[in-house]
N, C-alpha and C. Protein backbone atom coordinates (compact mmCIF):
# COMPACT_ATOMS: atom_id res chain seq x y z
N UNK A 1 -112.20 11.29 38.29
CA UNK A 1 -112.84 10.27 37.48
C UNK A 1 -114.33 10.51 37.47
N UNK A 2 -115.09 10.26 36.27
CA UNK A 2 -116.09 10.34 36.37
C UNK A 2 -117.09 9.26 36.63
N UNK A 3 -118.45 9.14 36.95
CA UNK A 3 -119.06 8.30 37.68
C UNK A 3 -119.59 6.91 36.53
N UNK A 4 -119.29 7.37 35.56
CA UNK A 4 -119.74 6.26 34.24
C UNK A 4 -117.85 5.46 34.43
N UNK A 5 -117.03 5.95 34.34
CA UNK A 5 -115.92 4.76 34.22
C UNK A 5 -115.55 4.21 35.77
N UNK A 6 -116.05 4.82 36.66
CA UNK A 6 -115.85 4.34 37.46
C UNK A 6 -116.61 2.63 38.23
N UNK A 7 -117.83 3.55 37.53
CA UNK A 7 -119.18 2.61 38.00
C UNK A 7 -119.16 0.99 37.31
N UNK A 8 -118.41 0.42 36.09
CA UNK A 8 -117.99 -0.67 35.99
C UNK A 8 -117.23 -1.14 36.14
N UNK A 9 -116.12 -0.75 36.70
CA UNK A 9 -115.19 -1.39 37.50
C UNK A 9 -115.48 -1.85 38.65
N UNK A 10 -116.22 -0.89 39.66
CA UNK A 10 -116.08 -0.96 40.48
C UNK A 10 -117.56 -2.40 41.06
N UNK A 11 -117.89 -2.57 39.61
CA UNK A 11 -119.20 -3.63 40.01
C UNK A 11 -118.37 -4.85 39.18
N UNK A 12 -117.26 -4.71 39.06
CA UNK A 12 -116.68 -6.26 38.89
C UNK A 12 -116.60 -6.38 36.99
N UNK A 13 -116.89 -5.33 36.29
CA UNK A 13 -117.10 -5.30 34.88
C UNK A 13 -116.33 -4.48 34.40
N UNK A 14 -115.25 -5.02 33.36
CA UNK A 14 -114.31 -4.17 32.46
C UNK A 14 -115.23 -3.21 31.65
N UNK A 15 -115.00 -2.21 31.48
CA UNK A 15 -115.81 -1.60 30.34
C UNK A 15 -115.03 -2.23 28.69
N UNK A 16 -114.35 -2.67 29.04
CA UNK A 16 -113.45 -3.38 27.53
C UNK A 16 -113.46 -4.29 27.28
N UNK A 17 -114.16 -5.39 28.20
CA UNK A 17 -114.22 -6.80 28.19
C UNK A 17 -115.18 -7.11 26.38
N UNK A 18 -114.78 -7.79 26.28
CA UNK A 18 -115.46 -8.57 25.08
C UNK A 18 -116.90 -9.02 25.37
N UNK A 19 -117.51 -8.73 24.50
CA UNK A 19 -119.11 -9.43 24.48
C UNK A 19 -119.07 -10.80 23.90
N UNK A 20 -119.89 -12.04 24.47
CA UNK A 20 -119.80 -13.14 23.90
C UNK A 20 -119.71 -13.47 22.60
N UNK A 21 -120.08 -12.78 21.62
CA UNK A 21 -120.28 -12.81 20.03
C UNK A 21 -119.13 -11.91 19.62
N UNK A 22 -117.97 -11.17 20.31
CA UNK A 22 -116.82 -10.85 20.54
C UNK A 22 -115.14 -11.34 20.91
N UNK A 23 -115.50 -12.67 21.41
CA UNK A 23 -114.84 -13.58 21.43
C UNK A 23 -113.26 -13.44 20.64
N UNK A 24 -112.27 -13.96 21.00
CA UNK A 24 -110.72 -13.59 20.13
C UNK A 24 -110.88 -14.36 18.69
N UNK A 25 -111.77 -15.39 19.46
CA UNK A 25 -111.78 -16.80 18.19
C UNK A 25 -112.68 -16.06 16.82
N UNK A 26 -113.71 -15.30 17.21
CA UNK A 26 -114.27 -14.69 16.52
C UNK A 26 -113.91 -13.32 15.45
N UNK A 27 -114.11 -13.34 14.24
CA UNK A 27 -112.92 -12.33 13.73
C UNK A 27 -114.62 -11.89 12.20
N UNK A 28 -114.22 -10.90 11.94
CA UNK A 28 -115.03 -10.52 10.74
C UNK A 28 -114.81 -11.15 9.67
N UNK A 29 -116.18 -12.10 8.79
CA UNK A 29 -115.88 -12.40 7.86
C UNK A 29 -115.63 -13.91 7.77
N UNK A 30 -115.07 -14.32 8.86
CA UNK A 30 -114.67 -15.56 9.24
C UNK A 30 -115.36 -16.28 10.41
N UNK A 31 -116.26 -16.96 10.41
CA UNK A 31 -116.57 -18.32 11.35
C UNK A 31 -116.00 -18.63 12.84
N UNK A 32 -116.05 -18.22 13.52
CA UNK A 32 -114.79 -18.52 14.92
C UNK A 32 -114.72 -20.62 14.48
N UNK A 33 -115.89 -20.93 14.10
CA UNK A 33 -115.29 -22.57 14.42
C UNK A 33 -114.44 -23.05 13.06
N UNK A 34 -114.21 -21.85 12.19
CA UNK A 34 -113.31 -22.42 11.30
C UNK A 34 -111.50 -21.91 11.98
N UNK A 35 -111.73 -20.44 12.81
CA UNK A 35 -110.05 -20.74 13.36
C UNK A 35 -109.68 -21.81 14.38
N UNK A 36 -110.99 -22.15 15.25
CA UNK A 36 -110.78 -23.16 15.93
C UNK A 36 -110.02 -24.52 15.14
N UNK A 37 -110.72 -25.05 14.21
CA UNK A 37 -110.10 -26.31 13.04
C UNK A 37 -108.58 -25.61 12.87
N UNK A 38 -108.52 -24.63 12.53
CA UNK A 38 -107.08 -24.18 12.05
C UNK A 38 -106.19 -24.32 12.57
N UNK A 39 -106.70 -23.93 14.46
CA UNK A 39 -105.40 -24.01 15.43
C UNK A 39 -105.13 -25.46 15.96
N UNK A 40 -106.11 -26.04 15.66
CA UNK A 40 -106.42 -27.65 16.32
C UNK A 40 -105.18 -28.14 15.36
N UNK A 41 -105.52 -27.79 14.00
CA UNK A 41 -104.80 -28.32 13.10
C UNK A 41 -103.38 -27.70 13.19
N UNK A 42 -103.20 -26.87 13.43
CA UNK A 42 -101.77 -26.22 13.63
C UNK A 42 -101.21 -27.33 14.83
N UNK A 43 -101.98 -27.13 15.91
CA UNK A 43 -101.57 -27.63 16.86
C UNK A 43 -100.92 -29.61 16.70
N UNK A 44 -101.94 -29.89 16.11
CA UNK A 44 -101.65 -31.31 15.66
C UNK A 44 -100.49 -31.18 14.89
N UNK A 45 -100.32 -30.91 13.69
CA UNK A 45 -99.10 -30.65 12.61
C UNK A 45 -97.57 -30.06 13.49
N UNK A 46 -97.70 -29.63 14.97
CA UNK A 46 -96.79 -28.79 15.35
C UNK A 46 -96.31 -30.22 16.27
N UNK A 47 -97.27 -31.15 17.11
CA UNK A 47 -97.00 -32.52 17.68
C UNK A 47 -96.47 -33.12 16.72
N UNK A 48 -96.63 -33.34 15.35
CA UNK A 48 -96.49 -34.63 14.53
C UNK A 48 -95.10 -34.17 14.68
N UNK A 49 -94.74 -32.56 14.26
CA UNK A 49 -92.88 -32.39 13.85
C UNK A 49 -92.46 -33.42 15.10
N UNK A 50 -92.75 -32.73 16.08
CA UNK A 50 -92.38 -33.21 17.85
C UNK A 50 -91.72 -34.80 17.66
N UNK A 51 -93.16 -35.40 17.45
CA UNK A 51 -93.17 -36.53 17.25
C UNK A 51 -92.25 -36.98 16.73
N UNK A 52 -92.13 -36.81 15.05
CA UNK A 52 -91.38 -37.46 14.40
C UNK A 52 -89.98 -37.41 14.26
N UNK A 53 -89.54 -36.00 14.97
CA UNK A 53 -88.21 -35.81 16.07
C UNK A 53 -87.61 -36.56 16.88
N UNK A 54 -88.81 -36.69 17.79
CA UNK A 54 -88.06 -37.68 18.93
C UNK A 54 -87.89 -39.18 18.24
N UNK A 55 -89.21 -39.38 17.29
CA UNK A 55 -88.31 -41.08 16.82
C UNK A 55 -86.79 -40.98 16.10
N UNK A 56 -87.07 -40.15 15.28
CA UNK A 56 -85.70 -39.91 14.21
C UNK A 56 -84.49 -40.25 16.12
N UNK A 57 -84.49 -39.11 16.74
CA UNK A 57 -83.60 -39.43 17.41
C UNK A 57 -83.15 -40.91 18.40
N UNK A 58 -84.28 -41.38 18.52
CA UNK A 58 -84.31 -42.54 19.43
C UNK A 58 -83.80 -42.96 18.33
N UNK A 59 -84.26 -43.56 17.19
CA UNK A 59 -83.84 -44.23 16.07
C UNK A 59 -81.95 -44.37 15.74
N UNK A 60 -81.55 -43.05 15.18
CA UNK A 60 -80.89 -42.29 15.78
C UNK A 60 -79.18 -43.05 16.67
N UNK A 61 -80.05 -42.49 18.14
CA UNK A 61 -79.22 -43.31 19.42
C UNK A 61 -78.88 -44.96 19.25
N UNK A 62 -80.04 -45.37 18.89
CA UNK A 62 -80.44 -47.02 18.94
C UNK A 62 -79.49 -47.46 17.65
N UNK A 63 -79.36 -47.00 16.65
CA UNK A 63 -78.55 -47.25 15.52
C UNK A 63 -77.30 -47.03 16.08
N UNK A 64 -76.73 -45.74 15.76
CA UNK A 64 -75.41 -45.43 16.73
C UNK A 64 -74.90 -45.99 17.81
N UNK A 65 -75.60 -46.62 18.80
CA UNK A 65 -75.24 -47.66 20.29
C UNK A 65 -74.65 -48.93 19.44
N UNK A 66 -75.24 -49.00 18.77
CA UNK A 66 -75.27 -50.73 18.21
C UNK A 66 -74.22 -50.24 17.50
N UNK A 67 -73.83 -49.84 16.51
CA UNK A 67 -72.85 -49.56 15.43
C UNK A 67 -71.85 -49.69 16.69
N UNK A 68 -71.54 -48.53 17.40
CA UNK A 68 -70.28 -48.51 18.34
C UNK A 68 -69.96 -49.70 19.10
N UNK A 69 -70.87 -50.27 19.67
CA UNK A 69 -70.93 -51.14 20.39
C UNK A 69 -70.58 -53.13 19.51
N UNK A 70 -70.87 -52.71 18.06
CA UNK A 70 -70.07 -53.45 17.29
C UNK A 70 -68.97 -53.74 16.90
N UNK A 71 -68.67 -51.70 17.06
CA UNK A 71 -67.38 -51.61 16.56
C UNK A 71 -66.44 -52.02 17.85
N UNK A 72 -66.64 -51.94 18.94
CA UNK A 72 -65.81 -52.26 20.04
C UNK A 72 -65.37 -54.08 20.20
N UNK A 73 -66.72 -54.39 19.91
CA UNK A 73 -66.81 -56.11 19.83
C UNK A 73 -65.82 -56.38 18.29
N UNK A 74 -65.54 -55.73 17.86
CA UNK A 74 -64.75 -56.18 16.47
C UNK A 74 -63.52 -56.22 17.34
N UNK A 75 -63.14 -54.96 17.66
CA UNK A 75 -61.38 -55.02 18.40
C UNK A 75 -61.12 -55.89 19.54
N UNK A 76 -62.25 -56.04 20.42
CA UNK A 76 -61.98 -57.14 20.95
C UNK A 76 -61.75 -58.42 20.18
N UNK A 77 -62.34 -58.38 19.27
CA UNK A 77 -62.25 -59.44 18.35
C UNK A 77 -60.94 -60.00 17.70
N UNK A 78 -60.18 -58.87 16.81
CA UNK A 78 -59.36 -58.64 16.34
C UNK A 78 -58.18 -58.69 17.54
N UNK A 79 -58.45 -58.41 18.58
CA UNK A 79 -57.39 -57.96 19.41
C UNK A 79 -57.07 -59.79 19.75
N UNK A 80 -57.95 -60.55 20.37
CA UNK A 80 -57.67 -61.80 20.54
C UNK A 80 -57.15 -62.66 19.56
N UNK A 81 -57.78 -62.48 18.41
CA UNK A 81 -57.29 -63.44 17.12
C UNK A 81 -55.76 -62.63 16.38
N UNK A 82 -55.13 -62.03 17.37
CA UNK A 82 -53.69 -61.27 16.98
C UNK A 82 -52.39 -61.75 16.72
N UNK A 83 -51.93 -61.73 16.29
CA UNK A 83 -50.57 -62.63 16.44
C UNK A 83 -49.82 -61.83 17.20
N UNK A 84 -49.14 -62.59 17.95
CA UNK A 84 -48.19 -61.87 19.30
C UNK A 84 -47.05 -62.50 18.95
């Protein structure tokens, strides 16, 4: 190995590391604080599905409990008012 690739490693420095104005967020052409909005916004839009999942399903359960739980109270129903 020679003494140039060795010599930043060995002081704690990638020779590949990114420079601050290098950043991932940072891209040519494009703003880093406009992908930031983008992913914020991805990120939000990706909670709302979440979100509006879990109500549909609670919704869902809570409908379905009651329906069944009607339907059981009917046959009891029916079952008493029977002619024997």
């Amino acid at each position: 190995m020679s003494a140039r690739t060795t010599a930043p490693v060995e002081a704690g420095i990638q020779e590949d590391a990114p420079m601050s104005h290098e950043t991932s967020a940072a891209q040519p052409g494009r703003p880093a604080e406009k992908k930031d909005r983008k992913d914020r916004k991805a990120r939000k839009d990706e909670e709302g599905w979440f979100e509006r999942g879990v109500a549909l399903r609670a919704g869902f359960y809570i409908f379905g409990t009651h329906l069944f739980a009607g339907f059981i109270w009917l046959l009891f129903y029916l079952g008493e008012h029977a002619h024997k």
